[in-house]
N, C-alpha and C. Protein backbone atom coordinates (compact mmCIF):
# COMPACT_ATOMS: atom_id res chain seq x y z
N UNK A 1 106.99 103.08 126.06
CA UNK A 1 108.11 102.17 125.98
C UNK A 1 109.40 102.98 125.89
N UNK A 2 110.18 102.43 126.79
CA UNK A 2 111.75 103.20 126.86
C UNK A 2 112.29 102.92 125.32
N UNK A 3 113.40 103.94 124.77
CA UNK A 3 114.09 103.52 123.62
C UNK A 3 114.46 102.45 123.89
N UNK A 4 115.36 102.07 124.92
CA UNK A 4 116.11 101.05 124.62
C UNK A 4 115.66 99.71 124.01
N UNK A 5 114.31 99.53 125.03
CA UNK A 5 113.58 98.46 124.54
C UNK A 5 112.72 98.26 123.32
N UNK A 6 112.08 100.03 122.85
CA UNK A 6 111.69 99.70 121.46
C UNK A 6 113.34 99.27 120.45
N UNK A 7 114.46 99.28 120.62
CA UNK A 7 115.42 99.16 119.78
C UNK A 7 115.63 97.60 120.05
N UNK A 8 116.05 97.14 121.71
CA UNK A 8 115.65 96.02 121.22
C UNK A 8 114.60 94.83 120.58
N UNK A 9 113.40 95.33 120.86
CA UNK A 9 112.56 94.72 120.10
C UNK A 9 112.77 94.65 118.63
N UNK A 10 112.94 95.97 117.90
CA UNK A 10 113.25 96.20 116.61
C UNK A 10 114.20 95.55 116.11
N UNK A 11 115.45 95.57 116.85
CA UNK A 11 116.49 94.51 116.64
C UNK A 11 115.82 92.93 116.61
N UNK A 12 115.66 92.63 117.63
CA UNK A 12 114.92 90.97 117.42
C UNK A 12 114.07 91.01 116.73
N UNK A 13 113.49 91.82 115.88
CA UNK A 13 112.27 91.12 115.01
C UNK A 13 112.50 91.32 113.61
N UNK A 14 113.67 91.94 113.18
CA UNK A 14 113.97 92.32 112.05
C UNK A 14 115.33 91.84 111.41
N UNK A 15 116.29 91.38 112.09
CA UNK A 15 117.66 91.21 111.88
C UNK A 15 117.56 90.30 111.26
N UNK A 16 116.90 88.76 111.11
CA UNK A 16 116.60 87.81 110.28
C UNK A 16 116.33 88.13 108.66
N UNK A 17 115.03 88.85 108.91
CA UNK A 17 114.47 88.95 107.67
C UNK A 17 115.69 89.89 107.19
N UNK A 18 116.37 91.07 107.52
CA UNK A 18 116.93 91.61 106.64
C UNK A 18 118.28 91.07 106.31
N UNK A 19 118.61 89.77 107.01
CA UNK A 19 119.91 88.95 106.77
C UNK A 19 119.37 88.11 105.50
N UNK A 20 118.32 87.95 105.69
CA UNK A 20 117.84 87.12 104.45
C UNK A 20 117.69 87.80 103.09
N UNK A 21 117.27 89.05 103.07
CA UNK A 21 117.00 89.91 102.24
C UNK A 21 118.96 90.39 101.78
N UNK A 22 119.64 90.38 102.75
CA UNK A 22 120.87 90.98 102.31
C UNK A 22 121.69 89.63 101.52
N UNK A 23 121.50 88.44 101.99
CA UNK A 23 122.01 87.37 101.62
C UNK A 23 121.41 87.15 99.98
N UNK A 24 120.03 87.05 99.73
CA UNK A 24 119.24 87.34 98.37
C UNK A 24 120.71 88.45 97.58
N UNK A 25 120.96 89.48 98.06
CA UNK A 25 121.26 90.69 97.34
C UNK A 25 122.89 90.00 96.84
N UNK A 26 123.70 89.69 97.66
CA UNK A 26 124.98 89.37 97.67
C UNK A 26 125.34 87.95 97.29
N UNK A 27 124.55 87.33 98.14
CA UNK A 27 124.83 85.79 97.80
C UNK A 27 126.16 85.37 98.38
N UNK A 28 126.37 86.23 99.74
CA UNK A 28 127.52 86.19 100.70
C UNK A 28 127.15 86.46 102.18
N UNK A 29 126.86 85.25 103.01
CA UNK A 29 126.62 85.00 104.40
C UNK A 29 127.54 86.19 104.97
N UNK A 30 128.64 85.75 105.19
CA UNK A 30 129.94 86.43 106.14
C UNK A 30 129.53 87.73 106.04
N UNK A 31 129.65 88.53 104.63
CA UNK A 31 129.55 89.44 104.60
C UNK A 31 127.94 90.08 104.80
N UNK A 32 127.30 89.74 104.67
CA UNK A 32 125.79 89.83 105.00
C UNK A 32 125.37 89.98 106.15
N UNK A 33 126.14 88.96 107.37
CA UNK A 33 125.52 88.98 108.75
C UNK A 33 126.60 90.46 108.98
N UNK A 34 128.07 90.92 108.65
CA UNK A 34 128.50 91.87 109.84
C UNK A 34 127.49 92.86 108.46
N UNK A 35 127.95 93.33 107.55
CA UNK A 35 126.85 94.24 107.40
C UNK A 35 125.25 94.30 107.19
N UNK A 36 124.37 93.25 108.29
CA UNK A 36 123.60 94.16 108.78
C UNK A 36 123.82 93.97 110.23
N UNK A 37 124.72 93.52 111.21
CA UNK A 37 125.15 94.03 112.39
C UNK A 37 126.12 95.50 112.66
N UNK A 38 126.33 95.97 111.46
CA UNK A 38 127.03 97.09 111.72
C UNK A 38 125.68 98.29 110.96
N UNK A 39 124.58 97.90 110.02
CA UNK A 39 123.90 98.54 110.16
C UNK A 39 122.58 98.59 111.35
N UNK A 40 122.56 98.26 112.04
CA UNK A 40 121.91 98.37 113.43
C UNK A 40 122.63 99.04 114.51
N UNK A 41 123.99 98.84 114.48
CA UNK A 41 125.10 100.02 115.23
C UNK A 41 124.52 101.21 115.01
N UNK A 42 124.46 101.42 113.32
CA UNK A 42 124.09 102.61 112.75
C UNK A 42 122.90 103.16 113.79
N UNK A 43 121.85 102.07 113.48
CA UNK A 43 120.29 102.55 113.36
C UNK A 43 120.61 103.01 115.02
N UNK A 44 121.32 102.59 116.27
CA UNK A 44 121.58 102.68 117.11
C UNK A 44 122.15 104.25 117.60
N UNK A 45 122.81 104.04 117.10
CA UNK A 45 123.90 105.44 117.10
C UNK A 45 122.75 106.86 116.49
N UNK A 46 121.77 106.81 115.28
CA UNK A 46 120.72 107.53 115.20
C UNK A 46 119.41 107.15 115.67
N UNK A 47 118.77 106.47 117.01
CA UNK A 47 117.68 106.07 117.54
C UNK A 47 116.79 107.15 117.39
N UNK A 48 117.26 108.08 117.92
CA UNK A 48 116.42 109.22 118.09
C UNK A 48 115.76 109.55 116.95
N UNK A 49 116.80 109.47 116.04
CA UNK A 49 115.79 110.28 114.22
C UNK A 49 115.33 108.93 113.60
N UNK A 50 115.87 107.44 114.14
CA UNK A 50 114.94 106.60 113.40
C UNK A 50 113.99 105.51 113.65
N UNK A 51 113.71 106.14 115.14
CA UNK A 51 112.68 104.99 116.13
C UNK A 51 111.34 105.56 115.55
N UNK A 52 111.76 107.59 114.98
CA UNK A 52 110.54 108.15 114.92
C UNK A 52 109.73 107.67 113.31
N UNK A 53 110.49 107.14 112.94
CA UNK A 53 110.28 107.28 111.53
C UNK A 53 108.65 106.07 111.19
N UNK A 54 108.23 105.98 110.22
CA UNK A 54 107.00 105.04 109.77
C UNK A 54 107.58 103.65 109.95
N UNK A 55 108.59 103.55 109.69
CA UNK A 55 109.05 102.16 109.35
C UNK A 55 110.99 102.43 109.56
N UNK A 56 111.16 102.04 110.76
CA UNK A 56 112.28 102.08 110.50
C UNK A 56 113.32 101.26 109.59
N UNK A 57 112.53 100.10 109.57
CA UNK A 57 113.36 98.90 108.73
C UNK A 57 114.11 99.24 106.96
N UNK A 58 113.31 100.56 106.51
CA UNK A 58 113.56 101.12 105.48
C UNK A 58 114.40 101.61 105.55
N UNK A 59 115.09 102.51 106.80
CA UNK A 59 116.42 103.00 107.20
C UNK A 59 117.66 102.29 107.39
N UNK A 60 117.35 101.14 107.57
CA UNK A 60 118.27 100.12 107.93
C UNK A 60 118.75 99.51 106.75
N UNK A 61 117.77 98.89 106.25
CA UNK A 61 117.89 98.32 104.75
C UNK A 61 119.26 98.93 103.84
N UNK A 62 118.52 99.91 103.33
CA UNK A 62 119.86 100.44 102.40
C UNK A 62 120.65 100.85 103.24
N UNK A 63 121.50 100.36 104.36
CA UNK A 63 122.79 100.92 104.49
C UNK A 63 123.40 99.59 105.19
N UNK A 64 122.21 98.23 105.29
CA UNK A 64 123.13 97.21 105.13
C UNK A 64 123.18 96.25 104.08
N UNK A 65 122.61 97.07 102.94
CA UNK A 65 122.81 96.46 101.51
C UNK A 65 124.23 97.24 100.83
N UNK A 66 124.31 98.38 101.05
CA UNK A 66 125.69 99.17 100.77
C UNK A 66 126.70 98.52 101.33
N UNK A 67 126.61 98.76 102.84
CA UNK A 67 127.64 97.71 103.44
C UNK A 67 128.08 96.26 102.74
N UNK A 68 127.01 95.37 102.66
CA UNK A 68 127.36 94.12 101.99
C UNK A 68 127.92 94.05 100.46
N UNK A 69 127.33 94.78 99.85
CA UNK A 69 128.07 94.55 98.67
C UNK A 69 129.18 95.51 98.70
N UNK A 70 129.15 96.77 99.40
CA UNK A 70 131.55 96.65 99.00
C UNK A 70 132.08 95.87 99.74
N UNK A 71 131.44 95.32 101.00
CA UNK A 71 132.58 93.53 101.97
C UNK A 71 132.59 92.88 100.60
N UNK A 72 130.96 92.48 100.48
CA UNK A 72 131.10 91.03 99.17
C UNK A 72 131.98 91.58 97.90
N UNK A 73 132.12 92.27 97.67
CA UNK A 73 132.68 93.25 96.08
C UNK A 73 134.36 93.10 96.63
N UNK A 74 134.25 93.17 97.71
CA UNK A 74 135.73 93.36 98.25
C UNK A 74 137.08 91.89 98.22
N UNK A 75 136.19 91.15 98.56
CA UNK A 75 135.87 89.41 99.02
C UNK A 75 136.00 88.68 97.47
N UNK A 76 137.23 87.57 97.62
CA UNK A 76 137.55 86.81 96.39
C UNK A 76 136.34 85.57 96.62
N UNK A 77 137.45 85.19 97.89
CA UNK A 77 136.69 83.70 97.56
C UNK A 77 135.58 84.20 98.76
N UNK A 78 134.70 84.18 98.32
CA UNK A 78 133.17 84.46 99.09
C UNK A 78 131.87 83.18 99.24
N UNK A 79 132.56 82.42 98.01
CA UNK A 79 131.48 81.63 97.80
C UNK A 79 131.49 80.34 99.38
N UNK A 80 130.23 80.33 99.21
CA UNK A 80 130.18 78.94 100.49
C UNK A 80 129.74 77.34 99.61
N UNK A 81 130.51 76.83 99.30
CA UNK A 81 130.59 75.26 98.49
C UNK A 81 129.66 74.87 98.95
N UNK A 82 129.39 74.57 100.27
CA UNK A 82 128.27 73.73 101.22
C UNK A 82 126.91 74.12 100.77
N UNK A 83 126.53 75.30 100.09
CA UNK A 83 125.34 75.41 100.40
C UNK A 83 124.52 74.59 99.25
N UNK A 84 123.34 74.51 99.68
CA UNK A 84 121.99 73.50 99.26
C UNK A 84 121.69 73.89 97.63
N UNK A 85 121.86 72.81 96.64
CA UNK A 85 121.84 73.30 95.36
C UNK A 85 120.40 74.07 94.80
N UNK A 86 119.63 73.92 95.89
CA UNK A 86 118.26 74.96 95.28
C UNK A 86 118.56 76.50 95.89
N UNK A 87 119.66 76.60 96.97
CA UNK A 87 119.71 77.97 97.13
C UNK A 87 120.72 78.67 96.31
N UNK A 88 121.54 77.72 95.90
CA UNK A 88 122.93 77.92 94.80
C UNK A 88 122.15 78.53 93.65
N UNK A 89 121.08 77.70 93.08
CA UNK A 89 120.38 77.75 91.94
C UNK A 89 119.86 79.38 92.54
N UNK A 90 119.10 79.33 93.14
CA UNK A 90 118.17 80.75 93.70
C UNK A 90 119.15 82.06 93.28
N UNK A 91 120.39 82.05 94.04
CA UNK A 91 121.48 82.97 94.19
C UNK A 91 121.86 83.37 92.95
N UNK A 92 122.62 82.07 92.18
CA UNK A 92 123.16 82.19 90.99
C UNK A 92 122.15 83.40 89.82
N UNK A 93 120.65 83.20 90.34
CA UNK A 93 119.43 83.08 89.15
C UNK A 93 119.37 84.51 89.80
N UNK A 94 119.67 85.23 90.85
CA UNK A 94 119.49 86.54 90.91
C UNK A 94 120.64 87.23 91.12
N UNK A 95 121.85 86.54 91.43
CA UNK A 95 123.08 87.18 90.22
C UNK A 95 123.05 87.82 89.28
N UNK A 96 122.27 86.63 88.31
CA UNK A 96 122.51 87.03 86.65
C UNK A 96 121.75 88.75 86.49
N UNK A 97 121.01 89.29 87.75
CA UNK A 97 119.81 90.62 87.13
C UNK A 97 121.06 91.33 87.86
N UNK A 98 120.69 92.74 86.81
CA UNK A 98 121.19 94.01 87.31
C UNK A 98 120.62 94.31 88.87
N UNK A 99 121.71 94.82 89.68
CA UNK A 99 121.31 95.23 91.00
C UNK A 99 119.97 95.67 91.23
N UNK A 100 119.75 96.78 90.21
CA UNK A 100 118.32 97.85 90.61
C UNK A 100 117.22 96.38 90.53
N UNK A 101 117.02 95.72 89.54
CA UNK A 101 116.30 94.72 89.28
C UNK A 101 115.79 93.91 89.98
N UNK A 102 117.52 93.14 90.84
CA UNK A 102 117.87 92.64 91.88
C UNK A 102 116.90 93.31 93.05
N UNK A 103 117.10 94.56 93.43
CA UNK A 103 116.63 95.47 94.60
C UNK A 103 114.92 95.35 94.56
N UNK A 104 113.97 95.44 93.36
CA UNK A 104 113.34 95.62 93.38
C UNK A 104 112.51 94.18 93.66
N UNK A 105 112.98 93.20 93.14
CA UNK A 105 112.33 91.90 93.41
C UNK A 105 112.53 91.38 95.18
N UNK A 106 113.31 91.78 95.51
CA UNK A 106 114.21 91.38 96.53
C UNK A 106 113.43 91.97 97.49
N UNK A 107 112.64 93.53 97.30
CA UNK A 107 111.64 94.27 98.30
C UNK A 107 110.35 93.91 97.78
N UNK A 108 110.15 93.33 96.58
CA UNK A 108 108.65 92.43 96.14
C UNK A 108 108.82 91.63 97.72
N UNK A 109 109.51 90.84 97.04
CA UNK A 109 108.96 88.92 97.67
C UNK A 109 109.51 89.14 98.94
N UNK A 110 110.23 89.55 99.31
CA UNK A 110 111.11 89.52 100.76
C UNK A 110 110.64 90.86 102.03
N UNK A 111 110.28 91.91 101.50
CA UNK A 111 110.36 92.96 102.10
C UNK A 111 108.82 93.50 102.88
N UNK A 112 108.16 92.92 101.99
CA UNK A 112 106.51 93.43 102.58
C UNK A 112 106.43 94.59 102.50
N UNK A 113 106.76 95.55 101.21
CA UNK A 113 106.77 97.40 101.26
C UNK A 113 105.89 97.13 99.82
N UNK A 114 105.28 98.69 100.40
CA UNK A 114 104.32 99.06 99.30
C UNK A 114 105.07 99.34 98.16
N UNK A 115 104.39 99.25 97.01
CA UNK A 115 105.00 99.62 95.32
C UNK A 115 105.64 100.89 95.67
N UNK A 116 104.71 101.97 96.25
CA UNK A 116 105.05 103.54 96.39
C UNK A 116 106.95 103.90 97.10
N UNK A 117 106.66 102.89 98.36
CA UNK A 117 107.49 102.33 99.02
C UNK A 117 108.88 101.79 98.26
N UNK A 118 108.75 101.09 97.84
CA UNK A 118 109.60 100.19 96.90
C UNK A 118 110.50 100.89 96.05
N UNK A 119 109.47 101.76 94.92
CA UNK A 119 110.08 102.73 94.38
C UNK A 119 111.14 103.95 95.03
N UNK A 120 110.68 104.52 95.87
CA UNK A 120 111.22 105.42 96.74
C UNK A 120 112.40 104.77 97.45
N UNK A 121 112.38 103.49 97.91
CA UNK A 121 113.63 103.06 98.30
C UNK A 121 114.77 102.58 97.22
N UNK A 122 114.24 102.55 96.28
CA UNK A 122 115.29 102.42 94.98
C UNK A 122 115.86 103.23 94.23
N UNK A 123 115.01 104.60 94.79
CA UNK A 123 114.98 106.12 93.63
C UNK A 123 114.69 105.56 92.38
N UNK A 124 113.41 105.42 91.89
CA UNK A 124 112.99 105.05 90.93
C UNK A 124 111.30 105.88 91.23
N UNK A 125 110.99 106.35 89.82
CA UNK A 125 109.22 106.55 89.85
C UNK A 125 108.60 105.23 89.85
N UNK A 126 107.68 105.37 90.52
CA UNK A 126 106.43 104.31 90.48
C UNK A 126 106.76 103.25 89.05
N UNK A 127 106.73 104.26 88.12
CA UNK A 127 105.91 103.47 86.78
C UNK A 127 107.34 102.70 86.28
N UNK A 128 108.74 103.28 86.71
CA UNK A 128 110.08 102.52 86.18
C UNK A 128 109.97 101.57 87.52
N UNK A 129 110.23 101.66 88.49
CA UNK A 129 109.98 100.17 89.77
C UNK A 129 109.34 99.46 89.22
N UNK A 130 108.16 99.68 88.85
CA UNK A 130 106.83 98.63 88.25
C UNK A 130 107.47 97.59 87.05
N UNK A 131 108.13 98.70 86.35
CA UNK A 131 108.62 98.46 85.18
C UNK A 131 110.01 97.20 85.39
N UNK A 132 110.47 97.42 86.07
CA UNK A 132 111.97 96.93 86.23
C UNK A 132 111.62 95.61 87.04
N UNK A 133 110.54 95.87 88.10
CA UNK A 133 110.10 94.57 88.73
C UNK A 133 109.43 93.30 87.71
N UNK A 134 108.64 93.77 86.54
CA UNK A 134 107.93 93.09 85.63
C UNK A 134 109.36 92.08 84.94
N UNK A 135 110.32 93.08 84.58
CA UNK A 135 111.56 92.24 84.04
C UNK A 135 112.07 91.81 84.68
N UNK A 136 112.41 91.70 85.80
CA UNK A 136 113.13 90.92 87.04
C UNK A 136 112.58 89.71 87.41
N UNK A 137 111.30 89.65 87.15
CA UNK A 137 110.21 88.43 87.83
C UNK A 137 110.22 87.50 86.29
N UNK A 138 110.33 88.30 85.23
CA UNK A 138 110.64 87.33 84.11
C UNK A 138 111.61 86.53 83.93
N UNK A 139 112.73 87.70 84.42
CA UNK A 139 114.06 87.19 84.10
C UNK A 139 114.63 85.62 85.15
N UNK A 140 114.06 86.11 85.91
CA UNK A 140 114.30 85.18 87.18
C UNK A 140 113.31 84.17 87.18
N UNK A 141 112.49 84.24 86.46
CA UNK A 141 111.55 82.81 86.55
C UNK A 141 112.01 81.76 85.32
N UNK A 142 112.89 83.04 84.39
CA UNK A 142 113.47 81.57 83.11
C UNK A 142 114.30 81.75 83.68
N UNK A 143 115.35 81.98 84.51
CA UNK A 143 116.97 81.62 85.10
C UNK A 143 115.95 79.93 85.42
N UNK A 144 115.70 80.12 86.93
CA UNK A 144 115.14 79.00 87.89
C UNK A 144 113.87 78.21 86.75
N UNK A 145 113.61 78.64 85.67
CA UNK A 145 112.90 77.69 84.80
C UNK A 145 111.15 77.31 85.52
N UNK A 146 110.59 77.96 85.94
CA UNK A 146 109.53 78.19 86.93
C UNK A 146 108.80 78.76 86.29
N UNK A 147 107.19 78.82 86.76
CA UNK A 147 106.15 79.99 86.21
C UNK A 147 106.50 81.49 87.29
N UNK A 148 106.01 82.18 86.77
CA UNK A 148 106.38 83.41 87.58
C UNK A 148 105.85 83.58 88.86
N UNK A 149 104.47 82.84 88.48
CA UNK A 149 104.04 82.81 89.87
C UNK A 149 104.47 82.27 90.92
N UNK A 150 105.39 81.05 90.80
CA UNK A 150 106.02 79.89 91.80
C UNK A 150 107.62 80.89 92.15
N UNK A 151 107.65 81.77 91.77
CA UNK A 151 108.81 82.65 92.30
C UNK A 151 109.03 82.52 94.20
N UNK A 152 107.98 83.41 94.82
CA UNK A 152 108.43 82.83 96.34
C UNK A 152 108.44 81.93 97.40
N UNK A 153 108.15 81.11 96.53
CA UNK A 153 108.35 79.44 97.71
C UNK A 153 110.03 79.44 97.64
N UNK A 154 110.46 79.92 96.34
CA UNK A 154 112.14 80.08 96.00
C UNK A 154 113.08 80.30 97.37
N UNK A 155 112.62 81.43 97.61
CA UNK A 155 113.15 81.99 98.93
C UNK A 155 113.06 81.90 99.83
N UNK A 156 112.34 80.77 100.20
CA UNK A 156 112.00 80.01 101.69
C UNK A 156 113.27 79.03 101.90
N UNK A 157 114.00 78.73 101.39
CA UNK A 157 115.14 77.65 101.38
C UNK A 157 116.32 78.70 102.07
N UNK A 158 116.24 79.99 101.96
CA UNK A 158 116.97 80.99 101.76
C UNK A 158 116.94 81.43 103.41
N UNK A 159 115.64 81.42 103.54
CA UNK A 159 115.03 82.19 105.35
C UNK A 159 115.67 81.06 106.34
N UNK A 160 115.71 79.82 105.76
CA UNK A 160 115.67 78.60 106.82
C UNK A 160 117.57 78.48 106.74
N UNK A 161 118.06 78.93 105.44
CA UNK A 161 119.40 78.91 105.78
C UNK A 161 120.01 79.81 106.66
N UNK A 162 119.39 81.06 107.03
CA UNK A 162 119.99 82.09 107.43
C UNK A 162 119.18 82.23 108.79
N UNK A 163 118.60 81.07 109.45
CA UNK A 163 117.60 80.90 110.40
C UNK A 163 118.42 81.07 112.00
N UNK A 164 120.00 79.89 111.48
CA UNK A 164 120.83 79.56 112.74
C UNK A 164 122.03 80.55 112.76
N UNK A 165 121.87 81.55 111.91
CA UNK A 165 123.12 82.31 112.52
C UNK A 165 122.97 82.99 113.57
N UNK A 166 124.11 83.39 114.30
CA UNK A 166 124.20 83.65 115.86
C UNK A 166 124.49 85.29 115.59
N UNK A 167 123.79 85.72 116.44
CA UNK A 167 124.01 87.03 116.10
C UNK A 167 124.32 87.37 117.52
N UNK A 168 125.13 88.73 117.54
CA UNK A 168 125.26 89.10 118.90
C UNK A 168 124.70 89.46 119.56
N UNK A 169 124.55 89.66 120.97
CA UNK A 169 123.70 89.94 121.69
C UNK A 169 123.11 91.82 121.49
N UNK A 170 121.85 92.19 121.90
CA UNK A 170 121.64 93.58 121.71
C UNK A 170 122.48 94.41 122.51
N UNK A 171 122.72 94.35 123.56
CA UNK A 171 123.61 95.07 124.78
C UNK A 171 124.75 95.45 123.82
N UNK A 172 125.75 94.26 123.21
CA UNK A 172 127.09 94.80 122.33
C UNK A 172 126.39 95.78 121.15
N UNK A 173 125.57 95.17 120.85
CA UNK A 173 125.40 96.54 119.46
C UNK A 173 124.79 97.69 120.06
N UNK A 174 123.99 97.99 121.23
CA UNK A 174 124.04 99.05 121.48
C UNK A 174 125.33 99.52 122.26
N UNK A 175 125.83 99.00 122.58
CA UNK A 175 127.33 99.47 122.95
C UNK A 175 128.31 99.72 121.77
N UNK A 176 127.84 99.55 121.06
CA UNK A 176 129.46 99.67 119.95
C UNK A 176 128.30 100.88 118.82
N UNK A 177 127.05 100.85 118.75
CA UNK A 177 126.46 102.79 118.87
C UNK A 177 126.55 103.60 119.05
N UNK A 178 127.00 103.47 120.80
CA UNK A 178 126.57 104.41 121.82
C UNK A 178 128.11 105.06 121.85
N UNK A 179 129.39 103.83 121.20
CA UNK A 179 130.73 104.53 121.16
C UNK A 179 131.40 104.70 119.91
N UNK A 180 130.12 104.70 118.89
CA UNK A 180 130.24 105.22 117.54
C UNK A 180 129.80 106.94 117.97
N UNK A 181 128.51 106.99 118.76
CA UNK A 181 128.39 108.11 118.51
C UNK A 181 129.11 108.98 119.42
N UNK A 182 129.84 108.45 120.48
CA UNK A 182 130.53 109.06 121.08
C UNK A 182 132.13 109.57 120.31
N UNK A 183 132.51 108.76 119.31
CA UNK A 183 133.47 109.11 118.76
C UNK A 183 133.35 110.10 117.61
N UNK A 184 132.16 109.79 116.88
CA UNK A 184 131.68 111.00 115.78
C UNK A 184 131.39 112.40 116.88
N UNK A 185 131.21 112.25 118.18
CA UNK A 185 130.96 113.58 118.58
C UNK A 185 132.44 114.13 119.32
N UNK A 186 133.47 113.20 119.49
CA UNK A 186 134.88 113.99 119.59
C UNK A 186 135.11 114.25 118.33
N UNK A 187 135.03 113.67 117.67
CA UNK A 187 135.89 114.60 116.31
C UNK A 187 135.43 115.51 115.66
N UNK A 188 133.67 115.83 115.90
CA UNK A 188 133.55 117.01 115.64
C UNK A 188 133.41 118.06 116.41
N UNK A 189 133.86 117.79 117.56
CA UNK A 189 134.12 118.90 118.51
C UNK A 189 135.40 119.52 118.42
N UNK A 190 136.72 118.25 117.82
CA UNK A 190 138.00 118.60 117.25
C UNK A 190 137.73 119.71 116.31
């Protein structure tokens, strides 16, 4: 398979789930959809070092969760009034956890990565991820008032909101890559 097309594939099969996963983190659409369309520029602009990788989606991840929260951190009025009071409730209820907390539940229920996995994408050992996930799944099951176990049906309200956004076509994001990396390679030729 040519790059191009393993990138677009990768692009169409992943941009959802990690809009959903970035939206979980921020609890800010706007800022959620451009940063993870500007992290796929990224993943674009490095194809070569991250088509090779086990999982590229792990590469992508943290750098359109960085992205979103300094837009959302940046951003007054962020909030969207309209949205559905069980996803308000959802958002609000993983607000209240510390980020790392946040991160780790967020790659539980949303992410499909191994514990080993999980940890390593958080910089955390095994046994503190484990640890921090145990309090996160507590904390968040008395926010939303739930057994712990009924935690991810939560986030299905969440996938279906973030189902109809329009994302741009693959051609522009590999074009606005291809003249990222063309510009990182004039200036370091400057």
């Amino acid at each position: 398979m040519q790059p191009v097309d393993e990138f677009d594939e990768f692009y169409k099969s992943t941009r959802t789930s990690l809009l959903q996963q970035t939206f979980a983190l921020t609890g800010d659409l706007p800022a959620s959809r451009s940063a993870v369309r500007d992290a796929f520029v990224a993943a674009w602009h490095h194809w070569r070092k991250v088509s090779r990788l086990q999982d590229p989606a792990a590469w992508v991840r943290p750098l359109a969760w960085r992205h979103a929260q300094r837009r959302h951190s940046a951003r007054i009025f962020h909030r969207d009034r309209k949205l559905d009071p069980d996803i308000r409730a959802t958002l609000d209820a993983l607000a209240k956890l510390p980020i790392s907390q946040r991160k780790v539940l967020l790659l539980t229920h949303l992410a499909d990565v191994s514990m080993a996995d999980m940890a390593r994408e958080v910089g955390l050992t095994q046994h503190d991820a484990e640890t921090r996930l145990q309090l996160a799944t507590a904390e968040f099951a008395m926010q939303r008032e739930v057994p712990t176990t009924a935690i991810r049906p939560l986030f299905e309200p969440l996938r279906d909101h973030v189902a109809d956004v329009r994302w741009p076509r693959v051609t522009i994001v590999r074009r606005a890559g291809t003249t990222r990396r063309r510009t990182h390679t004039a200036v370091g030729a400057v």
